[in-house]
PDB file of N, CA and C in Angstrom:
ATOM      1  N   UNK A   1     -16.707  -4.132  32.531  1.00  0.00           N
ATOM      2  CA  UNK A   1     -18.032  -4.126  31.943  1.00  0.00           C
ATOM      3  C   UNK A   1     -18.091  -5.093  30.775  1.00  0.00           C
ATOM      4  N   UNK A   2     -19.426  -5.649  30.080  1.00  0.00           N
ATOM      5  CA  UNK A   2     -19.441  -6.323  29.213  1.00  0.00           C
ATOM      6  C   UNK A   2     -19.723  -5.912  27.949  1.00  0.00           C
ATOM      7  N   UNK A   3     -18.742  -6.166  27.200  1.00  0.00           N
ATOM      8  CA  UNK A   3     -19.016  -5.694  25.661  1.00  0.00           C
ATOM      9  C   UNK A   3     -20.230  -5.355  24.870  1.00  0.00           C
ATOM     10  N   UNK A   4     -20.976  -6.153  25.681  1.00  0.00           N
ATOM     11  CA  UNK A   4     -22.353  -6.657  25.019  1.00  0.00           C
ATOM     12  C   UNK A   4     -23.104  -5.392  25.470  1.00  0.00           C
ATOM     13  N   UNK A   5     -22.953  -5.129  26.604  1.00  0.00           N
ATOM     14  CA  UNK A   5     -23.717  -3.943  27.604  1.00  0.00           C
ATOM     15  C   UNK A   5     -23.413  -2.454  26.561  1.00  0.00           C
ATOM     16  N   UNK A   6     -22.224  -2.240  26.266  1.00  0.00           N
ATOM     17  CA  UNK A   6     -21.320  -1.330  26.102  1.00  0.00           C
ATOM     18  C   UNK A   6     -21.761  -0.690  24.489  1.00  0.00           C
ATOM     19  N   UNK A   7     -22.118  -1.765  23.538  1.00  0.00           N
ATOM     20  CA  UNK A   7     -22.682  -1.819  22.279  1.00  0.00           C
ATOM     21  C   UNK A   7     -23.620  -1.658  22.177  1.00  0.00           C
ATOM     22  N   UNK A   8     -24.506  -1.670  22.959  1.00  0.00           N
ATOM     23  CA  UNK A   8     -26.060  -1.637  23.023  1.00  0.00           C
ATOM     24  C   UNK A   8     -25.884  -0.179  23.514  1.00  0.00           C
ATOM     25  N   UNK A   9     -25.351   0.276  24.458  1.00  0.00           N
ATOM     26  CA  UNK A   9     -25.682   1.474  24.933  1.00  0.00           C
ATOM     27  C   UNK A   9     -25.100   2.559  23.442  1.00  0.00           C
ATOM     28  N   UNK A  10     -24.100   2.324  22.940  1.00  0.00           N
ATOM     29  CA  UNK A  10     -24.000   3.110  21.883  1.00  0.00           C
ATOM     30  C   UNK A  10     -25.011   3.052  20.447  1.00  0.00           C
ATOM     31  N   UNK A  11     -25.367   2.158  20.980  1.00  0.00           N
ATOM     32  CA  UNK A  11     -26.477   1.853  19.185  1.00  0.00           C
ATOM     33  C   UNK A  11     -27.677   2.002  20.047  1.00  0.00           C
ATOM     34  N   UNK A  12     -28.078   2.629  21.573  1.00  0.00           N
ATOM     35  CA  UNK A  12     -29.325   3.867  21.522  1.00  0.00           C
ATOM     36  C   UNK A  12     -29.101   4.877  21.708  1.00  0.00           C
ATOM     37  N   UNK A  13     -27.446   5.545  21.883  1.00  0.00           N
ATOM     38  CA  UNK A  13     -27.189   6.772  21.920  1.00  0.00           C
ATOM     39  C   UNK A  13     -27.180   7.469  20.639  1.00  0.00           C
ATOM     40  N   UNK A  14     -27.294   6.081  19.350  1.00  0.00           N
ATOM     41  CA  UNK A  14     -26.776   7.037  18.245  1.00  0.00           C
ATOM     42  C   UNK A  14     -28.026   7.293  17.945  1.00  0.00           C
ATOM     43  N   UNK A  15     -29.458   5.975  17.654  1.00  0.00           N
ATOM     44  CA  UNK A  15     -30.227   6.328  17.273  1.00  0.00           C
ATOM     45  C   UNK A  15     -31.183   7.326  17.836  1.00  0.00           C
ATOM     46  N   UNK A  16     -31.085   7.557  19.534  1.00  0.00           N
ATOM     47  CA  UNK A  16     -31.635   8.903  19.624  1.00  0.00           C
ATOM     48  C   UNK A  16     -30.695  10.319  19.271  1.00  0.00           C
ATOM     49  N   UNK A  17     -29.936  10.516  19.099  1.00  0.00           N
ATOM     50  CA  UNK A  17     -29.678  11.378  18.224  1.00  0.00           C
ATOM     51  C   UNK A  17     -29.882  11.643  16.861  1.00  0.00           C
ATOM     52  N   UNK A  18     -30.140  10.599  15.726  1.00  0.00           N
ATOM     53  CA  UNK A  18     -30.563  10.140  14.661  1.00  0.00           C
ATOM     54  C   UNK A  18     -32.155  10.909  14.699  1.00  0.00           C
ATOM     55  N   UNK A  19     -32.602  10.254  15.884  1.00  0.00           N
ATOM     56  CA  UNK A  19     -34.231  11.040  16.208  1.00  0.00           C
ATOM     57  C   UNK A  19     -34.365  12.147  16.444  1.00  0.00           C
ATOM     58  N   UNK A  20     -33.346  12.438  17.729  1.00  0.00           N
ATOM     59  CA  UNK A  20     -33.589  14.255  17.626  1.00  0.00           C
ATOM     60  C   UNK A  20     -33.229  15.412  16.304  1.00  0.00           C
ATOM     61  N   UNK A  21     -32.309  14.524  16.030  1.00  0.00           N
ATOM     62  CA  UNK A  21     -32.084  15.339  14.601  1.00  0.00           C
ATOM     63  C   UNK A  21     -33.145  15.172  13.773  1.00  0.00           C
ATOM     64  N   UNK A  22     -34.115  14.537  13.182  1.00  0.00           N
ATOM     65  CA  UNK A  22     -34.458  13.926  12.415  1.00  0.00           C
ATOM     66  C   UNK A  22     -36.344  14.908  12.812  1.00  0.00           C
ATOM     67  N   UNK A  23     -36.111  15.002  14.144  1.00  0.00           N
ATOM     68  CA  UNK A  23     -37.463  15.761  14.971  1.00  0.00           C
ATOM     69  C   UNK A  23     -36.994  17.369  14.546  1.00  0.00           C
ATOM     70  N   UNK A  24     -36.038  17.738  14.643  1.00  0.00           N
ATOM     71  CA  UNK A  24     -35.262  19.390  14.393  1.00  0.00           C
ATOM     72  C   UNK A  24     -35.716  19.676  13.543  1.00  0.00           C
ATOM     73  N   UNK A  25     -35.339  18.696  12.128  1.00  0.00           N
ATOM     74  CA  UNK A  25     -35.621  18.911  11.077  1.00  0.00           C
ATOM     75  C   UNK A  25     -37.144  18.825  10.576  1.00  0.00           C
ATOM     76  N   UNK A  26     -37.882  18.062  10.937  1.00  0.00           N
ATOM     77  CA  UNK A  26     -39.588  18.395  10.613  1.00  0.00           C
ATOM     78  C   UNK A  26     -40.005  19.566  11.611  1.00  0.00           C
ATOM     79  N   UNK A  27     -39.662  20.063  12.442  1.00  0.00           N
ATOM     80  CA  UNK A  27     -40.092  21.081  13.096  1.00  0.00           C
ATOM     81  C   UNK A  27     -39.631  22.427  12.170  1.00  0.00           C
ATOM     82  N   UNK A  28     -38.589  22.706  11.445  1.00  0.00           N
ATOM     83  CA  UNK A  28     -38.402  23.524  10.992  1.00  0.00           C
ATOM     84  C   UNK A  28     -38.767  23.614   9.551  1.00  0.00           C
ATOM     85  N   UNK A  29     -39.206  22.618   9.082  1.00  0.00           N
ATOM     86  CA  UNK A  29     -39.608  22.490   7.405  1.00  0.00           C
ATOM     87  C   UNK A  29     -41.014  23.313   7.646  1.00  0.00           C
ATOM     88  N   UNK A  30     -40.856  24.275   6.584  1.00  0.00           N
ATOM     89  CA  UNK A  30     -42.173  25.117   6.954  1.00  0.00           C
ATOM     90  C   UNK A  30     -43.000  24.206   5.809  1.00  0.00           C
ATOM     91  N   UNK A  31     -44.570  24.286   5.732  1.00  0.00           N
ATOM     92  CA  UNK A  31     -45.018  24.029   4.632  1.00  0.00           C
ATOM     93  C   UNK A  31     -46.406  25.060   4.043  1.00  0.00           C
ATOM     94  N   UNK A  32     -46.632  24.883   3.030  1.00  0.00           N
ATOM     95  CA  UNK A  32     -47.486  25.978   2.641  1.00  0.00           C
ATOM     96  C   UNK A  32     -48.794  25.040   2.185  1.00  0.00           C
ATOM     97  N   UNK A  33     -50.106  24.968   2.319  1.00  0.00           N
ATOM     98  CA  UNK A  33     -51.501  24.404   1.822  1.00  0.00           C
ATOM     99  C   UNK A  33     -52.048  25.186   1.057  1.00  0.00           C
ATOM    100  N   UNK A  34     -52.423  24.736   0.024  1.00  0.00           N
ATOM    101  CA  UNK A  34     -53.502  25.339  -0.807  1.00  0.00           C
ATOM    102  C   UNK A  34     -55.141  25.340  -0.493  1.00  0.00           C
ATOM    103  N   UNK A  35     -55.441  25.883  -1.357  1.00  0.00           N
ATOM    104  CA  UNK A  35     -57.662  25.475  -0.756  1.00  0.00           C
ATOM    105  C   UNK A  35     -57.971  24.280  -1.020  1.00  0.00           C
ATOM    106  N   UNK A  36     -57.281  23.573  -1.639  1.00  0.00           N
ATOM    107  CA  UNK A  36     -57.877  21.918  -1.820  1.00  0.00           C
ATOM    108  C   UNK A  36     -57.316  21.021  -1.129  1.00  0.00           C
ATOM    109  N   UNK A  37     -56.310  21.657   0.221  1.00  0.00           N
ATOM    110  CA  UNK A  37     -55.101  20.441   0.614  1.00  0.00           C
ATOM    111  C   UNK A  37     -54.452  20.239   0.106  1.00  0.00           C
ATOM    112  N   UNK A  38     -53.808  20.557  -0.853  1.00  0.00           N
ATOM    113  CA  UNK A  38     -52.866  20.032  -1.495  1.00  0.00           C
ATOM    114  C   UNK A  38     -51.310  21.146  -0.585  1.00  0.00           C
ATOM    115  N   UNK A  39     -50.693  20.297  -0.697  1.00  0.00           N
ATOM    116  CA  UNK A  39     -49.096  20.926   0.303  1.00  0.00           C
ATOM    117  C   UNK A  39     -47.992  21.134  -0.276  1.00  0.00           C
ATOM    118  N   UNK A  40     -47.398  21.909  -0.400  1.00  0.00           N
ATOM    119  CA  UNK A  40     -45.918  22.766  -0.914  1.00  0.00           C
ATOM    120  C   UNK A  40     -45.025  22.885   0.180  1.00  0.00           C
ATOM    121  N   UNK A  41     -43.750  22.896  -0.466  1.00  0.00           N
ATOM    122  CA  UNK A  41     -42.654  23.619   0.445  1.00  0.00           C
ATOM    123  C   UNK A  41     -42.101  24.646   0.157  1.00  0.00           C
ATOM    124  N   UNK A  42     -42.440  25.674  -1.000  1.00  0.00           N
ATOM    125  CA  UNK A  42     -42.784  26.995  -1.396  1.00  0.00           C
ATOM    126  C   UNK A  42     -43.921  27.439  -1.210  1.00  0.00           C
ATOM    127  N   UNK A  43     -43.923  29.373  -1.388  1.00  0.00           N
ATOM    128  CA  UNK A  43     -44.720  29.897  -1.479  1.00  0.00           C
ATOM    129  C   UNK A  43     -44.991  29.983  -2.845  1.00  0.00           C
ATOM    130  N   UNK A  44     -43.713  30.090  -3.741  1.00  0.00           N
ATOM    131  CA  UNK A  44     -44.132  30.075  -5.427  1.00  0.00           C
ATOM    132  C   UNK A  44     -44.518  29.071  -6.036  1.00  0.00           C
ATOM    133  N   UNK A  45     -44.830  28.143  -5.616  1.00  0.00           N
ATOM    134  CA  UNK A  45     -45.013  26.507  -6.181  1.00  0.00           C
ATOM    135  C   UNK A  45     -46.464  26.725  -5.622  1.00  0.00           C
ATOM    136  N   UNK A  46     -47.166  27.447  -3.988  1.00  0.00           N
ATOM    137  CA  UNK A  46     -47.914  27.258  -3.747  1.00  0.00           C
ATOM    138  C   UNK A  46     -49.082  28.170  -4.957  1.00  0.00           C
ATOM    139  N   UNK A  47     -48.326  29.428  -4.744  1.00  0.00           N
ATOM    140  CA  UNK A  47     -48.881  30.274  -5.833  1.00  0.00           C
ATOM    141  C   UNK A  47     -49.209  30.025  -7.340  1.00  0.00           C
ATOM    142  N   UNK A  48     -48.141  29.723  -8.047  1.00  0.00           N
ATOM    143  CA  UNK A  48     -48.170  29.030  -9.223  1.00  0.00           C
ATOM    144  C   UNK A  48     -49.203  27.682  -9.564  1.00  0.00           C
ATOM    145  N   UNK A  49     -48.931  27.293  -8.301  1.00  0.00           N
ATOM    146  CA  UNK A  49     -50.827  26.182  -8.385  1.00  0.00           C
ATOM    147  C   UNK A  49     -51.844  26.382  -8.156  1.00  0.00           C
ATOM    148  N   UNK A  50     -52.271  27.703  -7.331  1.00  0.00           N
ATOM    149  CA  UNK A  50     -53.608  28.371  -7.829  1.00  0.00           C
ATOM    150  C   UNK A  50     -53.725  28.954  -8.433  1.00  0.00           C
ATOM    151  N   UNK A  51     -52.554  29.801  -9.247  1.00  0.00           N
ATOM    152  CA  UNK A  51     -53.275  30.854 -10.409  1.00  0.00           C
ATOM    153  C   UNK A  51     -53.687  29.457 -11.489  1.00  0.00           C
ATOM    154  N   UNK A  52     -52.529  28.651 -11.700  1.00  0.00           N
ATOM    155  CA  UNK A  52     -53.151  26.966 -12.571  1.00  0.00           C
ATOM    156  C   UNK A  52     -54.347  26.322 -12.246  1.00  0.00           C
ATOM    157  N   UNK A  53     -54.696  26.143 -11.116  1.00  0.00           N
ATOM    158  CA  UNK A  53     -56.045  25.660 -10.734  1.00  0.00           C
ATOM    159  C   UNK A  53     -56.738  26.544 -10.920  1.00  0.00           C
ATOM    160  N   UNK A  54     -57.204  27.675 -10.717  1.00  0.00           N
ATOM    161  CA  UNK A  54     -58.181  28.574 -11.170  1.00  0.00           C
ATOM    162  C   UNK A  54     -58.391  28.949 -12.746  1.00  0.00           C
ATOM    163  N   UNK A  55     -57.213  29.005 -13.167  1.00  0.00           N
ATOM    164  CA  UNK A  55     -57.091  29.165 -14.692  1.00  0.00           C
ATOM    165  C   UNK A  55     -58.151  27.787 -15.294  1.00  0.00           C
ATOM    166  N   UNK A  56     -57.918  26.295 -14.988  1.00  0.00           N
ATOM    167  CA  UNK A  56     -58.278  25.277 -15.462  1.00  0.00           C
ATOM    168  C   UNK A  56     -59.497  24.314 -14.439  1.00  0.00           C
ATOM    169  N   UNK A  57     -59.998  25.625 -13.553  1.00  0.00           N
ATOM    170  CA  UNK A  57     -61.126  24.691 -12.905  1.00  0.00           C
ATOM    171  C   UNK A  57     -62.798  24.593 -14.068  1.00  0.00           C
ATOM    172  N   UNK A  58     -62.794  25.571 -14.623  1.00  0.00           N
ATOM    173  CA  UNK A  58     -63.806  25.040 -16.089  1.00  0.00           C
ATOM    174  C   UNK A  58     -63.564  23.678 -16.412  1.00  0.00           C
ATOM    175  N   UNK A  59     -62.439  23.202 -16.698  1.00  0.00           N
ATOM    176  CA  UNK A  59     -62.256  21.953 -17.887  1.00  0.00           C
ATOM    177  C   UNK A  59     -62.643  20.562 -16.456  1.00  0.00           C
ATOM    178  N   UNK A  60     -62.781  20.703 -15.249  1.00  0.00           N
ATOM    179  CA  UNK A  60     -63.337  19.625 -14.334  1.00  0.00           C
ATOM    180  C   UNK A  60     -65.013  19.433 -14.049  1.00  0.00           C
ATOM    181  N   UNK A  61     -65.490  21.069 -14.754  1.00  0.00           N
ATOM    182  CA  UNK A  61     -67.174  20.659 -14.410  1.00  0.00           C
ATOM    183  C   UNK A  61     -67.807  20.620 -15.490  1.00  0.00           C
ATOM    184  N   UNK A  62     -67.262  20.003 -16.625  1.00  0.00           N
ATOM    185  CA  UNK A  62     -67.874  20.003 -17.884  1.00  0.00           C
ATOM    186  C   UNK A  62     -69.587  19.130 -18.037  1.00  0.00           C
ATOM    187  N   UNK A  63     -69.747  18.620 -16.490  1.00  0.00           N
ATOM    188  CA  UNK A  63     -71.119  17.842 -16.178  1.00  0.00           C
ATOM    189  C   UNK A  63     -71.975  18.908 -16.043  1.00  0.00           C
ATOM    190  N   UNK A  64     -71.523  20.134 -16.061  1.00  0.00           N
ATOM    191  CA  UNK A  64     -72.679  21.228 -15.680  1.00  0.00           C
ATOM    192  C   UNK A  64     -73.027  22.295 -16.861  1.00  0.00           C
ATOM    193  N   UNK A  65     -71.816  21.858 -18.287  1.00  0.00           N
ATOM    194  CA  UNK A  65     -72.589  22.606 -19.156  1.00  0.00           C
ATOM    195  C   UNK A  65     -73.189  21.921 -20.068  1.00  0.00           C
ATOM    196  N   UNK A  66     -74.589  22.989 -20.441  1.00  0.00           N
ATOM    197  CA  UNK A  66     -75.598  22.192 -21.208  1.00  0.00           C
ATOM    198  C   UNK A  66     -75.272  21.780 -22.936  1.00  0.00           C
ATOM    199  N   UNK A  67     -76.033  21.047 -23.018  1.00  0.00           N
ATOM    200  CA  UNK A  67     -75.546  20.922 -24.736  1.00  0.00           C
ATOM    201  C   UNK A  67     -74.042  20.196 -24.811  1.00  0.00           C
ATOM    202  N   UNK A  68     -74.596  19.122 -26.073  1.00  0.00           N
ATOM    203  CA  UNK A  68     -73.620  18.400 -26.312  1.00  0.00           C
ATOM    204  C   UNK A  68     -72.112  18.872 -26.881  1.00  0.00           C
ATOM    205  N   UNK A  69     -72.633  20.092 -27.578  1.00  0.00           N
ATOM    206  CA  UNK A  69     -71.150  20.497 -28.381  1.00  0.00           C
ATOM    207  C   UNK A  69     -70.942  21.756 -27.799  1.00  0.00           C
ATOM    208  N   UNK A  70     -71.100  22.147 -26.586  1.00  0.00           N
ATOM    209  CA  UNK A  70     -70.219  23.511 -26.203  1.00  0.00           C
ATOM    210  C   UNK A  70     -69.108  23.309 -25.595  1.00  0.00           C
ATOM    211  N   UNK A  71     -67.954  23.967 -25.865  1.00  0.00           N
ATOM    212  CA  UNK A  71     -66.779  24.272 -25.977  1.00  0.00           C
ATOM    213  C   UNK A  71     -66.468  25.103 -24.661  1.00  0.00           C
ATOM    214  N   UNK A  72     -65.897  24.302 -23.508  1.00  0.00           N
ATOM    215  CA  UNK A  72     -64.967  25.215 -22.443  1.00  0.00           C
ATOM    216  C   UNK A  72     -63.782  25.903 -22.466  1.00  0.00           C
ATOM    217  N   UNK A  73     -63.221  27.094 -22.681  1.00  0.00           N
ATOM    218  CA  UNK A  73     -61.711  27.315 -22.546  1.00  0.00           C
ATOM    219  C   UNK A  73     -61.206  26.883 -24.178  1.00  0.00           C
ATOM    220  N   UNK A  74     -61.682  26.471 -25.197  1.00  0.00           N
ATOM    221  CA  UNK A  74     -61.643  26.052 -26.250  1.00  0.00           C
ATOM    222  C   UNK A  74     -61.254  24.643 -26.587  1.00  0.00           C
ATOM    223  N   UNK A  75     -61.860  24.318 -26.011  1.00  0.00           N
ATOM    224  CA  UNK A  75     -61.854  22.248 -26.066  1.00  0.00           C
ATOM    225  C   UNK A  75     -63.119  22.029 -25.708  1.00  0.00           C
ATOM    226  N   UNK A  76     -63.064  20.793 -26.692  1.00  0.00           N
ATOM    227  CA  UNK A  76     -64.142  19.888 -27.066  1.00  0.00           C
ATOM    228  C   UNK A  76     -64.513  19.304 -25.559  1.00  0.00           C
ATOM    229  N   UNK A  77     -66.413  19.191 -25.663  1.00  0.00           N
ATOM    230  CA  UNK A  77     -66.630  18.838 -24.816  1.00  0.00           C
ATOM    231  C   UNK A  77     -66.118  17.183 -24.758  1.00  0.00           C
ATOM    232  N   UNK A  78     -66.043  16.450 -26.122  1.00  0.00           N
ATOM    233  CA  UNK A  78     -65.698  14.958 -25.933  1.00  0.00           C
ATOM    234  C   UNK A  78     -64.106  14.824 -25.310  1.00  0.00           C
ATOM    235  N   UNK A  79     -63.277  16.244 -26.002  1.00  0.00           N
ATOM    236  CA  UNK A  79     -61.922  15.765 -25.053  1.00  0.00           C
ATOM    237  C   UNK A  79     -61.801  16.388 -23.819  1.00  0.00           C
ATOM    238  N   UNK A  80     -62.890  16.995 -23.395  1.00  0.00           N
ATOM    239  CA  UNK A  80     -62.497  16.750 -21.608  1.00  0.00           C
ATOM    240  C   UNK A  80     -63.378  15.711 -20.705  1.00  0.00           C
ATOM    241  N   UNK A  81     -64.131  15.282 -21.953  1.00  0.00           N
ATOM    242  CA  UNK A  81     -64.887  13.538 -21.314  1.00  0.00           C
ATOM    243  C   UNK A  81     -63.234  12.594 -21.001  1.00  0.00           C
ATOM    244  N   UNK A  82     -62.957  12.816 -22.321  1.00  0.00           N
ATOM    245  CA  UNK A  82     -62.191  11.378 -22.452  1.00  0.00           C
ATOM    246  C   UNK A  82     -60.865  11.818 -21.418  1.00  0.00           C
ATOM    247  N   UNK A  83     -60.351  13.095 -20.919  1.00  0.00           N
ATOM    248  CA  UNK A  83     -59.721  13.716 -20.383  1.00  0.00           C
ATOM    249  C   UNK A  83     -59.654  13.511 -18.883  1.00  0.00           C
ATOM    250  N   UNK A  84     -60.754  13.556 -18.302  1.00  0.00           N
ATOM    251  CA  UNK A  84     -61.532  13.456 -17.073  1.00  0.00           C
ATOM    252  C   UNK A  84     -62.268  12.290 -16.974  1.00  0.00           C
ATOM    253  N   UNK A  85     -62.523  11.520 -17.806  1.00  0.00           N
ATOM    254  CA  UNK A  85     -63.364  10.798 -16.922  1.00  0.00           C
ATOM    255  C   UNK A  85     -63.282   9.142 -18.195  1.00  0.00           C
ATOM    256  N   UNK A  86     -62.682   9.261 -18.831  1.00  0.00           N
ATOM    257  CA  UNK A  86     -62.452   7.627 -19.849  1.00  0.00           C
ATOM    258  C   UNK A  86     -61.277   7.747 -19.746  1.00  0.00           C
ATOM    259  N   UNK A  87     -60.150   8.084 -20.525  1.00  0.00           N
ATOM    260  CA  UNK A  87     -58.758   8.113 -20.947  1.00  0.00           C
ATOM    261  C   UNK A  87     -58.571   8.267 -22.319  1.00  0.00           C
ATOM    262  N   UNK A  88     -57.656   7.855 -22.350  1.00  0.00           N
ATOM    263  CA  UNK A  88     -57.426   7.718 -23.729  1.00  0.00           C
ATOM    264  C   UNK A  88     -56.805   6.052 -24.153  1.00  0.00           C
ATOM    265  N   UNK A  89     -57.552   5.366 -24.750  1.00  0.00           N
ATOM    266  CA  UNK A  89     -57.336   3.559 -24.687  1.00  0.00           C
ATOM    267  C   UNK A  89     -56.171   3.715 -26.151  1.00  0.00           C
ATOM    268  N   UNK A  90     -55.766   4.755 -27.064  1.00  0.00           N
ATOM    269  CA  UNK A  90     -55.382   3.948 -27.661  1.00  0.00           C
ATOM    270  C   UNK A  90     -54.684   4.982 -28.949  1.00  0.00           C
ATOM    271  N   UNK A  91     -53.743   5.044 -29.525  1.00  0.00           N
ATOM    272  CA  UNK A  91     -52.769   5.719 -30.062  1.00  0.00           C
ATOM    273  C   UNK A  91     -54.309   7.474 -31.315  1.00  0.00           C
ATOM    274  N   UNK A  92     -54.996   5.863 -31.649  1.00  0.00           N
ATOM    275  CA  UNK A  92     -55.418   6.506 -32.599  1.00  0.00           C
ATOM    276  C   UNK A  92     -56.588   7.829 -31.489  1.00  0.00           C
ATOM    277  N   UNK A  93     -57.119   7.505 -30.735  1.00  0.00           N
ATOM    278  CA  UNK A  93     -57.711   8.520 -29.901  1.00  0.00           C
ATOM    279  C   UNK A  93     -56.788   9.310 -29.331  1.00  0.00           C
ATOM    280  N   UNK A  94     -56.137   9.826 -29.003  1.00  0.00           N
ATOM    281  CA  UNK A  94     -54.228  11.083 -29.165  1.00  0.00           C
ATOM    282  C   UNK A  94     -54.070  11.519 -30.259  1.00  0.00           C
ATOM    283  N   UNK A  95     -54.410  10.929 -31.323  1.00  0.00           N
ATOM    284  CA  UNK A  95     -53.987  11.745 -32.556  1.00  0.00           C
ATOM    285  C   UNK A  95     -55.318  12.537 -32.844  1.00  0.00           C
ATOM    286  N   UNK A  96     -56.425  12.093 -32.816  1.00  0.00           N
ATOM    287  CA  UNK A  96     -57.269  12.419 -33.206  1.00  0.00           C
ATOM    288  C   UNK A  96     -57.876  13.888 -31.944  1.00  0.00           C
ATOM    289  N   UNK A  97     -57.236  13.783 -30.919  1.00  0.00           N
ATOM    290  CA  UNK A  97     -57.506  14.945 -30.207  1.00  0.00           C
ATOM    291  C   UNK A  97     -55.713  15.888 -29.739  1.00  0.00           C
ATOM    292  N   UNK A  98     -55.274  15.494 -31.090  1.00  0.00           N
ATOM    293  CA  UNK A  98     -53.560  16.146 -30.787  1.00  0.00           C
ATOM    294  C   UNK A  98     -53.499  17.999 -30.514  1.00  0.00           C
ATOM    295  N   UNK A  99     -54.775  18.452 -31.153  1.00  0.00           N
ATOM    296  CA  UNK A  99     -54.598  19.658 -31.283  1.00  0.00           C
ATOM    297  C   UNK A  99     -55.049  20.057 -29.390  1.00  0.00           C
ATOM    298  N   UNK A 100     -56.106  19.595 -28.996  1.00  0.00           N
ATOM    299  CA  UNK A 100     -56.573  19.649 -27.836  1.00  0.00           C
ATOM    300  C   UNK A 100     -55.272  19.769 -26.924  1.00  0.00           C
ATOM    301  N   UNK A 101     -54.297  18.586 -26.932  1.00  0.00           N
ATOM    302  CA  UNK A 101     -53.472  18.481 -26.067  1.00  0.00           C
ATOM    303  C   UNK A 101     -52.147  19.099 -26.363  1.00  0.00           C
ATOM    304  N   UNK A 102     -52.295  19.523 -27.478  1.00  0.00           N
ATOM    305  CA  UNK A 102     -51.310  20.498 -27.413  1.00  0.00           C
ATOM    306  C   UNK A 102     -51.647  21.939 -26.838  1.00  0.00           C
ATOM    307  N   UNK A 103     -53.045  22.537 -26.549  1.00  0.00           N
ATOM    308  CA  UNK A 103     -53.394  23.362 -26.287  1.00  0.00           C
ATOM    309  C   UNK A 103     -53.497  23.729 -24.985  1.00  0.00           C
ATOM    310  N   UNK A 104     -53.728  22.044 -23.918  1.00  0.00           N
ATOM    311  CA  UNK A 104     -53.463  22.046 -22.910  1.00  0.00           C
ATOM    312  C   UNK A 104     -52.959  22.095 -22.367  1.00  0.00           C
ATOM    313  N   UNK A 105     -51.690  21.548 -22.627  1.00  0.00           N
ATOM    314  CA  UNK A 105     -50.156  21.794 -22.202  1.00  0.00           C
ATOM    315  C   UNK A 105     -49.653  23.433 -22.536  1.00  0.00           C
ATOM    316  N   UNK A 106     -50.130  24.053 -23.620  1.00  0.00           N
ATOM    317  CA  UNK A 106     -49.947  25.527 -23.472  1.00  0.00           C
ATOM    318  C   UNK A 106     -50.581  26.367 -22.100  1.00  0.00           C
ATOM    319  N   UNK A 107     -51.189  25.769 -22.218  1.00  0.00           N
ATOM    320  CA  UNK A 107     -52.712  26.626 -20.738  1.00  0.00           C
ATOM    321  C   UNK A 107     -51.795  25.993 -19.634  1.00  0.00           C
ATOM    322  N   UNK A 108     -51.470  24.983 -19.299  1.00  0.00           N
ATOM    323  CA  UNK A 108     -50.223  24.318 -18.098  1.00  0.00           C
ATOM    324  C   UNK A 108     -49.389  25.007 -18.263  1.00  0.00           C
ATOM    325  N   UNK A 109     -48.367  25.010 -19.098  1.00  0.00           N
ATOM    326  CA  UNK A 109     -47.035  25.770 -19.265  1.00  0.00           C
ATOM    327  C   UNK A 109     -46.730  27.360 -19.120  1.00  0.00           C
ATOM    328  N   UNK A 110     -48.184  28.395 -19.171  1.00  0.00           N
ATOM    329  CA  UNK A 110     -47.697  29.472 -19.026  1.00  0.00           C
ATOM    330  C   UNK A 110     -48.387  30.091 -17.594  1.00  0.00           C
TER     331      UNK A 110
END
């Protein structure tokens, strides 16, 4: 037989095995969805992101409360403008809303 023949047949024996393995393994990865699509490979990661999303879905519709200075969840309506929907361009706008984001990261963290 020819070498050439002989090499080829082993470099598609390996890579379909490479495939079937590779098929085993996405068949058995379970995954978990949340209500927004969003996808986990826990149930506690799935969980832990809706009690967080529900906890912090106020601070995304701040277009629906009235009046300029009311306060969601206890933040400024300007830092969940600049939060959601500008950024933050620049050291001195972070300092000036430091307390905000430290508060947010508390509401994330527990």
């Amino acid at each position: 037989m020819d070498i050439t023949f002989i090499a080829i047949a082993i470099f598609i024996l390996v890579a379909i095995v490479f495939l079937i393995s590779f098929l085993l393994k996405s068949i058995n990865n379970k995954s978990f969805e949340a209500k927004d699509g969003t996808v986990f490979e826990s149930q506690s990661d799935l969980d832990l992101y809706e009690c967080l999303f529900e906890k912090t879905k106020p601070l995304f519709s701040i277009e629906d409360v009235n009046g300029p200075d009311k306060a969601i969840l206890g933040f400024q309506k300007s830092f969940l403008t600049k939060l959601t929907l500008e950024g933050f361009p620049d050291l001195k706008t972070l300092v000036k809303y430091r307390k905000e984001l430290k508060s947010l990261s508390d509401l994330i963290n527990t």
